[in-house]
N, C-alpha and C. Protein backbone atom coordinates (compact mmCIF):
# COMPACT_ATOMS: atom_id res chain seq x y z
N UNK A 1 47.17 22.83 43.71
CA UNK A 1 48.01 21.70 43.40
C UNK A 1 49.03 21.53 44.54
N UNK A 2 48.96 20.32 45.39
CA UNK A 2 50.53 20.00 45.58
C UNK A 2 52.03 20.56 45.66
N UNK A 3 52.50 20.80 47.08
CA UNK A 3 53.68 21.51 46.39
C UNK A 3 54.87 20.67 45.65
N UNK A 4 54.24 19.63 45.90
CA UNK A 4 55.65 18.57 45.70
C UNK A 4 55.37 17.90 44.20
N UNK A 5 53.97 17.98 43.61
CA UNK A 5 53.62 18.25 42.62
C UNK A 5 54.16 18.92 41.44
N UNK A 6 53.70 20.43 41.90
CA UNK A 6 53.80 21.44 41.01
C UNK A 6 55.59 21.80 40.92
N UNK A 7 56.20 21.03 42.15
CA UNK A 7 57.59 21.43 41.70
C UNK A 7 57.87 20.80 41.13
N UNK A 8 57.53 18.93 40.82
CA UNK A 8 57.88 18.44 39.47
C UNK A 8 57.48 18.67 38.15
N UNK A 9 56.24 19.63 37.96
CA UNK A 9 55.75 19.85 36.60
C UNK A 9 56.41 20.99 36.44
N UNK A 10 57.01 21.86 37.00
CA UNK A 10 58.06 22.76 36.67
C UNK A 10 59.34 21.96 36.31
N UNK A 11 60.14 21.57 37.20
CA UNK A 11 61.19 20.50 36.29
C UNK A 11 61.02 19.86 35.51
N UNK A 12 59.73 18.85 35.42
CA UNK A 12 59.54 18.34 34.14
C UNK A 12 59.34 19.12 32.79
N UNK A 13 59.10 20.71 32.80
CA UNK A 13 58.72 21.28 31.72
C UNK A 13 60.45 22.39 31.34
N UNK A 14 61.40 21.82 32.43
CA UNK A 14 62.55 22.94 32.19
C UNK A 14 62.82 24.08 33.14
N UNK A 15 61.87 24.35 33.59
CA UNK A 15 61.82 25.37 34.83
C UNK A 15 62.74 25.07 35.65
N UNK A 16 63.57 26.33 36.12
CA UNK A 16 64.69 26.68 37.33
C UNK A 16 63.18 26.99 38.34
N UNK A 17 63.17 26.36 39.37
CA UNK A 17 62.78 26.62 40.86
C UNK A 17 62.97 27.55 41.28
N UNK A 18 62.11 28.84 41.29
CA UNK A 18 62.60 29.98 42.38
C UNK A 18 60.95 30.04 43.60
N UNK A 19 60.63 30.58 44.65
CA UNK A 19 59.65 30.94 45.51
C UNK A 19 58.54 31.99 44.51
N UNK A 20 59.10 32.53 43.71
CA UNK A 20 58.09 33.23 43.07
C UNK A 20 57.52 32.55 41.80
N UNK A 21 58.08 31.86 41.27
CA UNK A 21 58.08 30.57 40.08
C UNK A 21 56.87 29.76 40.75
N UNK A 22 57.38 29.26 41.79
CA UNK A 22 56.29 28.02 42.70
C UNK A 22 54.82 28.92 42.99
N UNK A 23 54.91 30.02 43.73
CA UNK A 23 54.17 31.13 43.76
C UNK A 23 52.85 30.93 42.58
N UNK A 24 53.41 31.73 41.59
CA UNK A 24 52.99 32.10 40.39
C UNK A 24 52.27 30.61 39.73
N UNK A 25 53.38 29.47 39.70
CA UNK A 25 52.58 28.42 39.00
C UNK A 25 51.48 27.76 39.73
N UNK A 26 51.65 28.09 41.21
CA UNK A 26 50.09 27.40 42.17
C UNK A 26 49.16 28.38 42.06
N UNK A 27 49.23 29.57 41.61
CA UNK A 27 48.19 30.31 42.12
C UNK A 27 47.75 30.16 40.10
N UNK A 28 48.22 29.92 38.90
CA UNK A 28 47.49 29.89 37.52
C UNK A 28 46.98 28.57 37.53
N UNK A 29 47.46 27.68 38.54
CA UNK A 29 47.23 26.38 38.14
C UNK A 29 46.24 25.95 38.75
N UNK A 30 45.62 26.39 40.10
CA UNK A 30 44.90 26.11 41.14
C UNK A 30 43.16 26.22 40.36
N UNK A 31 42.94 26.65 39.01
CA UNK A 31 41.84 26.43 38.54
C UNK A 31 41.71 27.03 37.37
N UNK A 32 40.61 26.79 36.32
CA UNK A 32 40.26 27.69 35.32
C UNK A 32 40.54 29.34 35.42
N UNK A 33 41.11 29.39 34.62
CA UNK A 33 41.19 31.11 34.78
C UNK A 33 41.27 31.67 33.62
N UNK A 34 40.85 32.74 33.17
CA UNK A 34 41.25 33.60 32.55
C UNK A 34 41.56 34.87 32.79
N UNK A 35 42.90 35.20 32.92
CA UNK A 35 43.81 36.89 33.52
C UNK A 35 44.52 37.56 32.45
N UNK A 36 44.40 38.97 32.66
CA UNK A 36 45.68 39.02 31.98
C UNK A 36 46.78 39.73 33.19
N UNK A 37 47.59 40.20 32.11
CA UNK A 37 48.84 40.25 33.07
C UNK A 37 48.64 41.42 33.77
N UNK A 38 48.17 42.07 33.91
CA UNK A 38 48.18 42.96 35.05
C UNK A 38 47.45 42.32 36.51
N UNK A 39 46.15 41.19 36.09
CA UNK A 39 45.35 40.46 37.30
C UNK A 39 46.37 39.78 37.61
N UNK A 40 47.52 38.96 36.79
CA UNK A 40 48.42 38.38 37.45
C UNK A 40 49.21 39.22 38.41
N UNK A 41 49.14 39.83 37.90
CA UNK A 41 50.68 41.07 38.40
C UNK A 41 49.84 41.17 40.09
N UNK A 42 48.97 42.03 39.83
CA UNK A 42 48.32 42.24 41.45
C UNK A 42 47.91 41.24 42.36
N UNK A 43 47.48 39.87 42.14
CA UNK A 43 47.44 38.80 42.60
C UNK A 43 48.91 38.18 42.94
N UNK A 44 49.83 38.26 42.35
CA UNK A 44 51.11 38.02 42.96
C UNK A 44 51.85 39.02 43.64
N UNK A 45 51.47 40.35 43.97
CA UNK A 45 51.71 41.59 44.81
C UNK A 45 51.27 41.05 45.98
N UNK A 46 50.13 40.30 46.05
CA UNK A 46 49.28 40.47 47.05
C UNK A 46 50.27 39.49 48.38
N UNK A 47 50.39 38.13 47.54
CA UNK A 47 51.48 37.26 48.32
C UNK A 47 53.27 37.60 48.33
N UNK A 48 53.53 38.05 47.24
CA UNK A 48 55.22 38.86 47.09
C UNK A 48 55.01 40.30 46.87
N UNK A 49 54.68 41.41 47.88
CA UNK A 49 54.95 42.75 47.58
C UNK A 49 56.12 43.66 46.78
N UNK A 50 56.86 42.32 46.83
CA UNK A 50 58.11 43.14 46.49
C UNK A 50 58.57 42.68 44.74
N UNK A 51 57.69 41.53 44.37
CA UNK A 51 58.14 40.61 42.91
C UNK A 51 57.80 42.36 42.11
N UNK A 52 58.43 42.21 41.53
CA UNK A 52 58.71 43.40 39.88
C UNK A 52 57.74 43.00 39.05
N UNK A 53 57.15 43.96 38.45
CA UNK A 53 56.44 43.87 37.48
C UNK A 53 56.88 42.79 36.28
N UNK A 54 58.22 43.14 35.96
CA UNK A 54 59.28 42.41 34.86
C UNK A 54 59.42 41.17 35.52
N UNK A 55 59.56 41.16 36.54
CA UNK A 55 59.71 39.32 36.73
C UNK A 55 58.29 38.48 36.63
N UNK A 56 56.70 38.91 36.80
CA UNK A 56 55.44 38.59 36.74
C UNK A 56 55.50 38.55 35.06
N UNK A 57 55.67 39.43 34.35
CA UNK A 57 55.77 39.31 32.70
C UNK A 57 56.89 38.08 32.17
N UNK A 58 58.27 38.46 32.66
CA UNK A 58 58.91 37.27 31.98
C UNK A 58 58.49 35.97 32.62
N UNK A 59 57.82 35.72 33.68
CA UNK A 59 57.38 34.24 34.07
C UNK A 59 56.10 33.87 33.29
N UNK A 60 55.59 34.72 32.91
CA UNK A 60 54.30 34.61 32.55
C UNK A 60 54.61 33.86 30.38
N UNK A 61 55.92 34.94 30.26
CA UNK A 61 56.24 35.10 28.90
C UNK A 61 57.17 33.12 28.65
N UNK A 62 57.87 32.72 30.06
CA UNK A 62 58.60 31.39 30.40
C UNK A 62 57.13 30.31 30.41
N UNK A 63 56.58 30.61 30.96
CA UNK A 63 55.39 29.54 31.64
C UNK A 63 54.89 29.53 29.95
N UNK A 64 54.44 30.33 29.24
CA UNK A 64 53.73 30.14 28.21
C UNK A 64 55.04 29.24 27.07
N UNK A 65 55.95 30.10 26.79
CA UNK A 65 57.00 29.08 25.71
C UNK A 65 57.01 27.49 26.79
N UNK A 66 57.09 27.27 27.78
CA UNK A 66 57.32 25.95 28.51
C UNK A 66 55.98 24.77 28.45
N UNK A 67 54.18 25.75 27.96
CA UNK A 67 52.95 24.95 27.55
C UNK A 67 52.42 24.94 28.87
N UNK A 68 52.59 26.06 29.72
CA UNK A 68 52.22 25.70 30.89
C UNK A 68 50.60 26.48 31.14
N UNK A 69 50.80 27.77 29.85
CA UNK A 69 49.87 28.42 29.90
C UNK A 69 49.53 28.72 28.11
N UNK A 70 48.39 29.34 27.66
CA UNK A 70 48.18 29.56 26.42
C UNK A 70 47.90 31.27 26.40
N UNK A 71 48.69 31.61 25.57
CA UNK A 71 48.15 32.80 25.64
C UNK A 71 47.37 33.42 24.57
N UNK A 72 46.28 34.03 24.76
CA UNK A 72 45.17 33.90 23.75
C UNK A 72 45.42 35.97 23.68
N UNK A 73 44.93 36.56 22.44
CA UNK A 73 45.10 37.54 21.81
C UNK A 73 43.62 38.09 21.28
N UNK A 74 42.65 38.42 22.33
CA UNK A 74 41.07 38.19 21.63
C UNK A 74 41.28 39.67 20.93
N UNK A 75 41.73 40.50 21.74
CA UNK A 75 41.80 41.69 21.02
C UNK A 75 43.41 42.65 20.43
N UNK A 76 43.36 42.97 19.98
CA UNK A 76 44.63 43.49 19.55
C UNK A 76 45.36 44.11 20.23
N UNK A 77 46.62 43.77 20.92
CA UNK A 77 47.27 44.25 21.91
C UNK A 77 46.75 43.37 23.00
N UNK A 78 46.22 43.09 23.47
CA UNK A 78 44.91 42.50 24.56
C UNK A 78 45.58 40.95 24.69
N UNK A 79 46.68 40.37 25.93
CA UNK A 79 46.83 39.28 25.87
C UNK A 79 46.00 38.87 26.95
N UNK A 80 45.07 38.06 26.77
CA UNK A 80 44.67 37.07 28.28
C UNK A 80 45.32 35.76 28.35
N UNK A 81 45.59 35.28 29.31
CA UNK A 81 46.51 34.04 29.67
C UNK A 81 45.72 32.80 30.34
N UNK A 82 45.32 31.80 29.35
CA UNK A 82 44.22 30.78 29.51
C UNK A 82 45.07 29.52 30.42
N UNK A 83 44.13 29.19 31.95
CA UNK A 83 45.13 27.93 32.51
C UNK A 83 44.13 26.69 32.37
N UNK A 84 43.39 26.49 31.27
CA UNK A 84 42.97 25.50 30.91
C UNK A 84 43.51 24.64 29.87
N UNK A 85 43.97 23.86 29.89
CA UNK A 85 45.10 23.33 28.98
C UNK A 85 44.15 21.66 28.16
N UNK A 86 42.56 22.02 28.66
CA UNK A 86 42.29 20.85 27.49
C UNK A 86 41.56 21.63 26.18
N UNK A 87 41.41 20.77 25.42
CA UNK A 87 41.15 21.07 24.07
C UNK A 87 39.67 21.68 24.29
N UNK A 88 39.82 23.28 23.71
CA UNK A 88 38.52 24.13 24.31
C UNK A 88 38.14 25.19 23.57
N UNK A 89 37.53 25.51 23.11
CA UNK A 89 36.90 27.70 22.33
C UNK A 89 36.62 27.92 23.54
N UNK A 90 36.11 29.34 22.73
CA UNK A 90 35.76 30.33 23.59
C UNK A 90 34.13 31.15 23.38
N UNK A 91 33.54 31.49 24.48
CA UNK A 91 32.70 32.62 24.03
C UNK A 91 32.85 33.97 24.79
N UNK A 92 32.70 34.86 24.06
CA UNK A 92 33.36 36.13 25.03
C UNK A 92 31.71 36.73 24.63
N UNK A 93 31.79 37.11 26.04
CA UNK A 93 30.33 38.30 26.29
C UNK A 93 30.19 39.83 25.96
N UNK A 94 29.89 40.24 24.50
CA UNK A 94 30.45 41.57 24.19
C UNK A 94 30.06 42.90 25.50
N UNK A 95 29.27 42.97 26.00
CA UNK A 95 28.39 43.78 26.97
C UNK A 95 30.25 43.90 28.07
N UNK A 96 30.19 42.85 28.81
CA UNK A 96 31.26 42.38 30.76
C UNK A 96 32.21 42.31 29.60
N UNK A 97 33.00 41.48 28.99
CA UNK A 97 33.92 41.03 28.84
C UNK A 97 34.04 39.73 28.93
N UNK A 98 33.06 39.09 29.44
CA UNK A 98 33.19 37.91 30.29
C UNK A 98 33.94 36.35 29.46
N UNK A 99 34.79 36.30 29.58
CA UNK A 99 35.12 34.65 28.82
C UNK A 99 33.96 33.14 29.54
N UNK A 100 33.77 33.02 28.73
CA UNK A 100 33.29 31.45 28.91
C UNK A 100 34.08 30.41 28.25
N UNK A 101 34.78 29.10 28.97
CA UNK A 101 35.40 27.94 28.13
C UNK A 101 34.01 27.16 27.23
N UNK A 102 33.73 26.76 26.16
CA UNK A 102 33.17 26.44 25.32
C UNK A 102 33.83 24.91 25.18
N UNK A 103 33.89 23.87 25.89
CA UNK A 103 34.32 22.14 25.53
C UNK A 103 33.16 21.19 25.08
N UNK A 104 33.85 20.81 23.85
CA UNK A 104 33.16 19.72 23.12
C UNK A 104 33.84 18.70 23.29
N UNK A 105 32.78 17.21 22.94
CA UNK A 105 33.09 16.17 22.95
C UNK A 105 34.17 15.95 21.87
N UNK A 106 34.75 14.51 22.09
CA UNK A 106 35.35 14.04 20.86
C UNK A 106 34.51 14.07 19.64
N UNK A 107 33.29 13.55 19.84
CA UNK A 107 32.97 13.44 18.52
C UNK A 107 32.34 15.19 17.72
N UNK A 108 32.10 15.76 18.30
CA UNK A 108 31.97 17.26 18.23
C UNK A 108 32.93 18.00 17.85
N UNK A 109 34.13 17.82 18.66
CA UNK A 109 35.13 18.44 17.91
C UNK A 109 35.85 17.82 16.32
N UNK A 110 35.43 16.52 16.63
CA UNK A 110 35.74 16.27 15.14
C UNK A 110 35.08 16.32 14.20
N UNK A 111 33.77 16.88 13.74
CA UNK A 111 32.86 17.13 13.39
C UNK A 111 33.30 18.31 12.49
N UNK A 112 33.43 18.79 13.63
CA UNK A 112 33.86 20.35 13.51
C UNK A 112 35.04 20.97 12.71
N UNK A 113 36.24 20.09 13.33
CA UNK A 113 37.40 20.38 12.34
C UNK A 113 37.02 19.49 10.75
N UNK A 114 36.41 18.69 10.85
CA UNK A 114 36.47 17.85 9.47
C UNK A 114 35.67 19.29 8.52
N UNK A 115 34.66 19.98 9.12
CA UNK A 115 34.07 20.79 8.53
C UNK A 115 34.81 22.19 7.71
N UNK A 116 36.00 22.48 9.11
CA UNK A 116 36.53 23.10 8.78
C UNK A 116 37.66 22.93 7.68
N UNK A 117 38.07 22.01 7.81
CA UNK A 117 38.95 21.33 6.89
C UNK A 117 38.59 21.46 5.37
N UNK A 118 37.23 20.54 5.41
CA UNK A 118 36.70 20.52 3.87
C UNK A 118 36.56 21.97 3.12
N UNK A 119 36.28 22.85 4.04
CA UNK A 119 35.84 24.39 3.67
C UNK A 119 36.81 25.06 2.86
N UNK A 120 38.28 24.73 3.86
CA UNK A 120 39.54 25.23 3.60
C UNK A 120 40.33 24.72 1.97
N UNK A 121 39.94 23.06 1.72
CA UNK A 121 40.58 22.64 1.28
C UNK A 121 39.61 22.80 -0.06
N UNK A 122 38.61 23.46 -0.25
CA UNK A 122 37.93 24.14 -1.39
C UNK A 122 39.37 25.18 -1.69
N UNK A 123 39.31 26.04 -0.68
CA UNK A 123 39.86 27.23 -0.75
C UNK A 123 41.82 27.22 -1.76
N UNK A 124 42.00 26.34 -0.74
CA UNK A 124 43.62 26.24 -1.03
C UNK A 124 43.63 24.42 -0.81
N UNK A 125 44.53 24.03 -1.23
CA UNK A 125 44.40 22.29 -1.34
C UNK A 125 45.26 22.24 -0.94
N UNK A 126 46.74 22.90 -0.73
CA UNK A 126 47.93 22.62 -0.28
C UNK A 126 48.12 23.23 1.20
N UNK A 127 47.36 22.84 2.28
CA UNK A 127 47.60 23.25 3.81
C UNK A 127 47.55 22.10 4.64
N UNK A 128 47.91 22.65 5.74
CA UNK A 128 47.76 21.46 6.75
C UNK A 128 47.05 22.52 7.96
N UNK A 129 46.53 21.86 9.16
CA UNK A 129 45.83 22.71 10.00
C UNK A 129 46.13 22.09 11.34
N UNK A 130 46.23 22.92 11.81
CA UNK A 130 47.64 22.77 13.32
C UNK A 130 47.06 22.68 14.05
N UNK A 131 45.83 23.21 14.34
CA UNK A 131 44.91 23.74 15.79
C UNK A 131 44.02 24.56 15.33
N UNK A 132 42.64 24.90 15.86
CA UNK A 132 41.49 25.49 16.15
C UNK A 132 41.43 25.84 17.01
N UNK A 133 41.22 27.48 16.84
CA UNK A 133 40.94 28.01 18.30
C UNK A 133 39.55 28.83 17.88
N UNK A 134 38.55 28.74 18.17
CA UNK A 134 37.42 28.67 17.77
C UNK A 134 36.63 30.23 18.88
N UNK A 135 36.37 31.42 18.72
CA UNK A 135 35.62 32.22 19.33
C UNK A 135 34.99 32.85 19.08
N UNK A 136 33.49 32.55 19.97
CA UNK A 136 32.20 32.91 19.76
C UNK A 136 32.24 34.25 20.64
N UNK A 137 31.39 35.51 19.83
CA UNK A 137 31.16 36.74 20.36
C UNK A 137 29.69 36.10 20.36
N UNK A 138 29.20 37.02 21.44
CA UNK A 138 27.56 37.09 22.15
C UNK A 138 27.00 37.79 22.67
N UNK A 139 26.03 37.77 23.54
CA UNK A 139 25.73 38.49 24.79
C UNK A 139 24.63 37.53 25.33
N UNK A 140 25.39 37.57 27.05
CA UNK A 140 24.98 36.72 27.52
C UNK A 140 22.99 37.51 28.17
N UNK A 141 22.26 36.53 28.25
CA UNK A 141 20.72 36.26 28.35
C UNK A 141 21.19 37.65 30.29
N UNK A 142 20.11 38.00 30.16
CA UNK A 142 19.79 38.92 31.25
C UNK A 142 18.77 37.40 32.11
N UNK A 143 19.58 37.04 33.43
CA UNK A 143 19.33 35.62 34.09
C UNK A 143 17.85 36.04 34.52
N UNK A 144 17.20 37.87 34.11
CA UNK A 144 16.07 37.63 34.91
C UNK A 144 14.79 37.58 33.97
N UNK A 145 15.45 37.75 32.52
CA UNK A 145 14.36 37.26 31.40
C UNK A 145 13.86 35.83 31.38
């Protein structure tokens, strides 16, 4: 992204401007990713040797309350930090680890929540439903079968 860009989607979201801020938000923003905070941590060593562990966590902990990032919880304790910010599941590869983004159409995803909806509203009648975050366990095909 842009530096002149990414320094307005930091002000626009509340962000104080620092070199490691700008840093950090070009290098999550520059494509699909899925990290967690330690890949962050060493990937921003690599360009700031000297950034603190604690400053890579609280930017990471700022960027996420600010919507800049999602942070997803597949396993317990286990945060990975998603920089895909459109409406998406997941499939995780039990074997690697591997995340795959999983995007459906409009009409797919609404399909989907209406399904989920009706299921729920058997269950309990008095909810409302905020978001779907939808993840598929698998294992991915051996590419030489």
């Amino acid at each position: 992204m842009e530096n002149h860009k990414l320094k307005y989607l930091l002000k626009k979201k509340g962000i104080n401007l620092t070199r490691q801020r700008l840093e950090m938000a070009d290098l999550l923003l520059s494509g699909k990713m899925h990290l967690t905070a330690e890949d962050i941590n060493q990937l921003m060593n690599e360009s700031f040797p000297s950034v603190s562990r604690a400053t890579v966590f609280n930017n990471l902990n700022l960027f996420v309350e600010k919507g800049l990032l999602r942070k997803l919880e597949f396993k317990p304790g286990m945060a990975i930090y998603d920089t895909n910010f459109e409406l998406h599941h997941h499939f995780i590869d039990n074997a690697s680890g591997k995340i795959i983004d999983v995007e459906l159409n409009t009409e797919e995803e609404a399909y989907l929540l209406e399904a989920i909806e009706k299921d729920l509203q058997k269950k309990e009648a008095n909810l409302t439903i905020k978001s779907v975050d939808i993840i598929i366990r698998g294992q991915l095909k051996n590419p030489e079968e």
